[in-house]
N, C-alpha and C. Protein backbone atom coordinates (compact mmCIF):
# COMPACT_ATOMS: atom_id res chain seq x y z
N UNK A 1 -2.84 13.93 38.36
CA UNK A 1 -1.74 14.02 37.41
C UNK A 1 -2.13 13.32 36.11
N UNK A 2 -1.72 14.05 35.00
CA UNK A 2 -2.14 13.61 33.55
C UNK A 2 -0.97 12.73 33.25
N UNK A 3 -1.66 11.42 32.96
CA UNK A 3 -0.32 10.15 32.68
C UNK A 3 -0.15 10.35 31.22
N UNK A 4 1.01 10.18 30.99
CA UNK A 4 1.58 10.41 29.16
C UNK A 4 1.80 8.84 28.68
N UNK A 5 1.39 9.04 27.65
CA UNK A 5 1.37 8.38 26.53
C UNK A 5 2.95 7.67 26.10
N UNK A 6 4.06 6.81 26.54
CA UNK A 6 5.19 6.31 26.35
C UNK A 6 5.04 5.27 25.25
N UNK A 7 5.04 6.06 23.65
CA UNK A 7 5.64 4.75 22.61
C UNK A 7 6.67 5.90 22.03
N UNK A 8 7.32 4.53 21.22
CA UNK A 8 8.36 4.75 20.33
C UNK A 8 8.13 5.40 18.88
N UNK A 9 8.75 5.99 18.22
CA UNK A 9 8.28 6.85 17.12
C UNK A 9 8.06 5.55 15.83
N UNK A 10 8.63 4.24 15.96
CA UNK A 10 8.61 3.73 15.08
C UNK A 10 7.70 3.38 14.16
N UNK A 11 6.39 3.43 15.14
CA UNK A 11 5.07 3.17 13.96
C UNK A 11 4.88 4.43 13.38
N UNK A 12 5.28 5.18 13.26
CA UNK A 12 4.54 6.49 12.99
C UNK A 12 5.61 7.18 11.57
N UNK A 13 6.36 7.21 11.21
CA UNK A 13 7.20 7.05 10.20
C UNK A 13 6.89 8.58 9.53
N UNK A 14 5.32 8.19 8.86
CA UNK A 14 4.91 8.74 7.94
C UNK A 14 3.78 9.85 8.38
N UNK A 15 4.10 10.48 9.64
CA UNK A 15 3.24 11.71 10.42
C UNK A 15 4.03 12.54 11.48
N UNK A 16 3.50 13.53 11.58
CA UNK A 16 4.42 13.85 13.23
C UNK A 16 3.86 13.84 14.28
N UNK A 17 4.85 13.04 14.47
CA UNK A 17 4.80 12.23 16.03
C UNK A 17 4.57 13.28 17.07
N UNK A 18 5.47 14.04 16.92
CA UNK A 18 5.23 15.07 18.56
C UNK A 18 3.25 15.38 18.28
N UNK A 19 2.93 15.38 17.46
CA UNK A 19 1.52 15.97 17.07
C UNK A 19 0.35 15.24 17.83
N UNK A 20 0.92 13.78 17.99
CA UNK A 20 0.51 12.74 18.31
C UNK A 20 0.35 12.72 19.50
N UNK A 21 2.03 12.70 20.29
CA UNK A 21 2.00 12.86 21.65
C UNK A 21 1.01 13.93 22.59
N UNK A 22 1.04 15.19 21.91
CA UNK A 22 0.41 15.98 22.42
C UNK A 22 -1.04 16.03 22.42
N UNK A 23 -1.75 15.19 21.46
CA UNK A 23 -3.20 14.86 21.66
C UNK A 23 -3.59 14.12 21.58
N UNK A 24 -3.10 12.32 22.46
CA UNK A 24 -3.28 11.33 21.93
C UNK A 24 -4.70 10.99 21.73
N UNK A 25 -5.08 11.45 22.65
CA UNK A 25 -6.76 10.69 23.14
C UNK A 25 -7.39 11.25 21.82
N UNK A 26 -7.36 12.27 21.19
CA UNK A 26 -8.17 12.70 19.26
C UNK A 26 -7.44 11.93 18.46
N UNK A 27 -6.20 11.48 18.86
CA UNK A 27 -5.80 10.34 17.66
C UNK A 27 -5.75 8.74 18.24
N UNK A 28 -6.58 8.78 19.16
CA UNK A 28 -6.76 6.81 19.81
C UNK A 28 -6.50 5.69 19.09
N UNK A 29 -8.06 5.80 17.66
CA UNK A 29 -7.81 4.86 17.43
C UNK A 29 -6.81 4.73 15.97
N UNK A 30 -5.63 5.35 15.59
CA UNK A 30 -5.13 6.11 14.29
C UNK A 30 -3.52 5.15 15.34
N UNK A 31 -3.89 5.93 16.47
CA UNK A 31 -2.57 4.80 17.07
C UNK A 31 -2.61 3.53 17.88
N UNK A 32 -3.45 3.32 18.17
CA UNK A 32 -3.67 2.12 18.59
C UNK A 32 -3.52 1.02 17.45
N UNK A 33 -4.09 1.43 16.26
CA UNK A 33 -4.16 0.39 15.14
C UNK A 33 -2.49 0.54 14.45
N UNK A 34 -1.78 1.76 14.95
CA UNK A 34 -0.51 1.92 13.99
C UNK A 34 0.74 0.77 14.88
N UNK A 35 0.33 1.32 16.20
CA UNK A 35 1.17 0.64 17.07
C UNK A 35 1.01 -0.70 16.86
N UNK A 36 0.17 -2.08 16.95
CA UNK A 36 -0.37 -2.63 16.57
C UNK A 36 0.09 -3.27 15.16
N UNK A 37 0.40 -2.50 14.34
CA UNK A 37 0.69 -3.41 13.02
C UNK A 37 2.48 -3.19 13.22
N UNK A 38 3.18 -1.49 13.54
CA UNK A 38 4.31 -1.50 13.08
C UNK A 38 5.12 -1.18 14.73
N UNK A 39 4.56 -1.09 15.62
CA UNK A 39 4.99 -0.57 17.06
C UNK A 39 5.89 -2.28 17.57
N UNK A 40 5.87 -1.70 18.69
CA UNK A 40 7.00 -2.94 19.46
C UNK A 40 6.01 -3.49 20.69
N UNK A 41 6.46 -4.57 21.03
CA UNK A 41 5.95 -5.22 22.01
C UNK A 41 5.98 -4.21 23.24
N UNK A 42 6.68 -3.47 24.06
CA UNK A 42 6.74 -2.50 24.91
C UNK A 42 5.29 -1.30 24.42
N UNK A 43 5.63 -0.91 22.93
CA UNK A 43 4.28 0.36 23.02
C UNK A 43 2.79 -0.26 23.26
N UNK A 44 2.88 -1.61 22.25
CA UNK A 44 1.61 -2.26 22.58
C UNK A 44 0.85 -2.16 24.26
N UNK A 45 2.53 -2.96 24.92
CA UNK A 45 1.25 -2.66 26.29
C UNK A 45 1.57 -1.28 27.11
N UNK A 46 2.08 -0.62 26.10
CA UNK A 46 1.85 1.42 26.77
C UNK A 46 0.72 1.64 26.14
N UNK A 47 0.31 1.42 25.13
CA UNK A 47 -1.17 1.56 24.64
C UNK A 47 -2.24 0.94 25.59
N UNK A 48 -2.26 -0.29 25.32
CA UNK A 48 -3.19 -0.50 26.68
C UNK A 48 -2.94 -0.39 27.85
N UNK A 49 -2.09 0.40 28.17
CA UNK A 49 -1.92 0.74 29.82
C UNK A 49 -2.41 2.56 29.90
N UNK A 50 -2.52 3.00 28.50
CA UNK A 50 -2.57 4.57 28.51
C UNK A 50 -4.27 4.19 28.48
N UNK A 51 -4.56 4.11 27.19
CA UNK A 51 -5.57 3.46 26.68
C UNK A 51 -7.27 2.80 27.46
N UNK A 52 -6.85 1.54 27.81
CA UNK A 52 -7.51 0.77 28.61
C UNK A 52 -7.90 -0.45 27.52
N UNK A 53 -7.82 -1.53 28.21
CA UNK A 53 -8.02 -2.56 27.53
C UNK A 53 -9.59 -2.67 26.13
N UNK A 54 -10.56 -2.28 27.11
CA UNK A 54 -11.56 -1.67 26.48
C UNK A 54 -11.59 -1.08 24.98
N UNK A 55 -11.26 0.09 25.63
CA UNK A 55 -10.90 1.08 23.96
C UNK A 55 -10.39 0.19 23.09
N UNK A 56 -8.81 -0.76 23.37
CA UNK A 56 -8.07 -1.05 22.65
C UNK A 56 -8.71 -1.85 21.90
N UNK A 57 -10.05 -2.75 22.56
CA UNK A 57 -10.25 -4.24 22.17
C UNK A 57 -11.67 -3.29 21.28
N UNK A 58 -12.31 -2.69 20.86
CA UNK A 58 -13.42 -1.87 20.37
C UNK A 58 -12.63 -0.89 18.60
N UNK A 59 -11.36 -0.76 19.29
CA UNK A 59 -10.86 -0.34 18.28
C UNK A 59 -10.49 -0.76 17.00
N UNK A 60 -9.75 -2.03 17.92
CA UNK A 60 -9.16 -3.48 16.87
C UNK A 60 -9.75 -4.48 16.13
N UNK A 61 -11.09 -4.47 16.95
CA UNK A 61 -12.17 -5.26 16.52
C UNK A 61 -12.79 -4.56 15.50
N UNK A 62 -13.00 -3.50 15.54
CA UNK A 62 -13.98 -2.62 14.57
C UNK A 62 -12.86 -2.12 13.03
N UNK A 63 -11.41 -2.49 13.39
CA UNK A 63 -10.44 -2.10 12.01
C UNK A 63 -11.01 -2.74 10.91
N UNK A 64 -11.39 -2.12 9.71
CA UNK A 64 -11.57 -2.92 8.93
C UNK A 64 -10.18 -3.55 7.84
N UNK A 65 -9.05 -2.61 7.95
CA UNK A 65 -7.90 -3.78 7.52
C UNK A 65 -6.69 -4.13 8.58
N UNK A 66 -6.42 -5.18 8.92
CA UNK A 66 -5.12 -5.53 9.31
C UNK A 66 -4.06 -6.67 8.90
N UNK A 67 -2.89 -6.35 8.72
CA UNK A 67 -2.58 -7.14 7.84
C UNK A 67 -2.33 -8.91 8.83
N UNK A 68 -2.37 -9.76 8.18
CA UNK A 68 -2.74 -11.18 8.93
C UNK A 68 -1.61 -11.19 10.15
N UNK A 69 -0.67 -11.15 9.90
CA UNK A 69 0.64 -11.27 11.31
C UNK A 69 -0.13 -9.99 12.35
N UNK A 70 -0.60 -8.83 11.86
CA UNK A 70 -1.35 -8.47 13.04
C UNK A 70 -2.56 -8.86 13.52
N UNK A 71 -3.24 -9.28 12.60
CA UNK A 71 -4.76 -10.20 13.27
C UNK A 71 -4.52 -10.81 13.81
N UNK A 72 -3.13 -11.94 13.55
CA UNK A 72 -3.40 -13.46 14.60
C UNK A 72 -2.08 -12.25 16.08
N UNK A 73 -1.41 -11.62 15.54
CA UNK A 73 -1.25 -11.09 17.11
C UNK A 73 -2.50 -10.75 18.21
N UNK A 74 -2.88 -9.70 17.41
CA UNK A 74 -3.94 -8.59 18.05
C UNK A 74 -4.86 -9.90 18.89
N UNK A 75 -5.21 -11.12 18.21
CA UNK A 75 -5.86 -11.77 18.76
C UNK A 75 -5.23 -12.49 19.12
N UNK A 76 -4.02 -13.07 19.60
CA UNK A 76 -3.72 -13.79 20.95
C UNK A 76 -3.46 -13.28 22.02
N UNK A 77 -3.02 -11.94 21.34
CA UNK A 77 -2.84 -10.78 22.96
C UNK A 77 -3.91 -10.68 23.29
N UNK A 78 -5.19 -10.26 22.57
CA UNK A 78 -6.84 -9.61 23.41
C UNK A 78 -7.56 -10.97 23.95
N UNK A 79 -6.79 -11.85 23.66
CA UNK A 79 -7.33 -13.74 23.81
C UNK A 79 -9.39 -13.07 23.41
N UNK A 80 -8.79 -12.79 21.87
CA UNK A 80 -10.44 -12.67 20.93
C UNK A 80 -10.39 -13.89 20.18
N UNK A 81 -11.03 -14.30 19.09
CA UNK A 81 -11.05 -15.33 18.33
C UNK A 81 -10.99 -14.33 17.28
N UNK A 82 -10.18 -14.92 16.18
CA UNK A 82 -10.44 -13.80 14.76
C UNK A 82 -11.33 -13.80 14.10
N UNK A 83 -12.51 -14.35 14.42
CA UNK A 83 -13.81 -14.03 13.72
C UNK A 83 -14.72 -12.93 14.46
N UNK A 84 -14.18 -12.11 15.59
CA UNK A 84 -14.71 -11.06 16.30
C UNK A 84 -14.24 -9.75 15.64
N UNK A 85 -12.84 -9.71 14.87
CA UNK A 85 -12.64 -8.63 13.93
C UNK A 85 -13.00 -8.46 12.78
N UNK A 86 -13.54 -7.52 12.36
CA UNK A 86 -14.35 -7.39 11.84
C UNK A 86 -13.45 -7.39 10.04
N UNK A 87 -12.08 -7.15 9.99
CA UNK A 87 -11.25 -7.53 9.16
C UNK A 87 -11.00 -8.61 8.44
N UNK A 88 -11.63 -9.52 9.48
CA UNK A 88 -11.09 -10.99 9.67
C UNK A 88 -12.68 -11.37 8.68
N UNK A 89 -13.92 -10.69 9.39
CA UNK A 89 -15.51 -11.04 8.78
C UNK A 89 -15.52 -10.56 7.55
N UNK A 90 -15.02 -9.53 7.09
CA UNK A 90 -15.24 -8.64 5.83
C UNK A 90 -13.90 -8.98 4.64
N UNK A 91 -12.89 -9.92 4.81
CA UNK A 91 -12.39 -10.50 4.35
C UNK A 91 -12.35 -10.64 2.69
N UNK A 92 -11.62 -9.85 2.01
CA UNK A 92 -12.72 -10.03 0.70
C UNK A 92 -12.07 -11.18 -0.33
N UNK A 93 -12.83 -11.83 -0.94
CA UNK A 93 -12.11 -13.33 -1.27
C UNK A 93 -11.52 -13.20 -2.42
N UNK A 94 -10.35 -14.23 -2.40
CA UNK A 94 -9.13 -13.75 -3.49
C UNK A 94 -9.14 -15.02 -3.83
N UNK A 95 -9.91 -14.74 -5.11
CA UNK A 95 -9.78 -16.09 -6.05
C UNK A 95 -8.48 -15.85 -7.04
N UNK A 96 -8.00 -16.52 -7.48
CA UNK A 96 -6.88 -16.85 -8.35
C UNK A 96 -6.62 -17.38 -9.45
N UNK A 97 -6.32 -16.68 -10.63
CA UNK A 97 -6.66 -17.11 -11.80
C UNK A 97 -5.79 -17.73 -12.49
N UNK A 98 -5.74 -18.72 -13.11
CA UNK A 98 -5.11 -19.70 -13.70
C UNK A 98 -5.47 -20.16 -15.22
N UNK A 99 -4.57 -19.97 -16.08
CA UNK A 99 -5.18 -20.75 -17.54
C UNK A 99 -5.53 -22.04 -17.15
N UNK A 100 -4.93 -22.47 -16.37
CA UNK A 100 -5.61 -24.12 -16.23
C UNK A 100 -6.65 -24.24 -15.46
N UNK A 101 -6.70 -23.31 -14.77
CA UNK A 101 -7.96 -23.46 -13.96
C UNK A 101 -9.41 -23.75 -14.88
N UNK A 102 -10.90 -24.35 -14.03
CA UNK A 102 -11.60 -24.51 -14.99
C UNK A 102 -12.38 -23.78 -13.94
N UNK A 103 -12.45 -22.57 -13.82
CA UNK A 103 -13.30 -21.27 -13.49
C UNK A 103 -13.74 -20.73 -14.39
């Protein structure tokens, strides 16, 4: 028996969803990373229960943006350190400019 895919439409806003449901495994990592920033605590672990921990942790690691409230999630749920995402490594530095500054 083919197990289905149970999240909520909420991360998905801006696509169609039924499109989704019906082929999740060609859109893995498109929802894994959506669920993840805008999904609920329930889809998260329907993702890794559809998913497999694996995929999930290959996916998340390899995002190159997430916004910080999902990095420090993504990594206390995968118990990763945030220097294993690669978001977290590629980081691009935001200096800040100031007339007073002496930059």
């Amino acid at each position: 028996m083919h197990k289905l895919l149970n999240i909520t439409p909420r991360a998905f806003w801006d696509v169609d969803f039924e499109k989704l449901l019906k082929e999740p495994d060609k859109y893995a990592a498109f929802i894994i990373r959506k669920v993840f920033e805008h999904g609920t605590f329930n889809d998260v672990l329907n993702v890794v229960a559809y998913f497999g921990n694996q995929q999930v942790i290959e996916t998340m690691t390899k995002t190159i943006y997430l916004s910080e409230k999902s990095l420090h999630f993504a990594s206390a749920f995968l118990n990763l350190e945030k220097t294993n995402f690669k978001c977290y490594t590629n980081k691009p530095q935001r200096h800040f400019y100031s007339k007073r500054s002496k930059i």
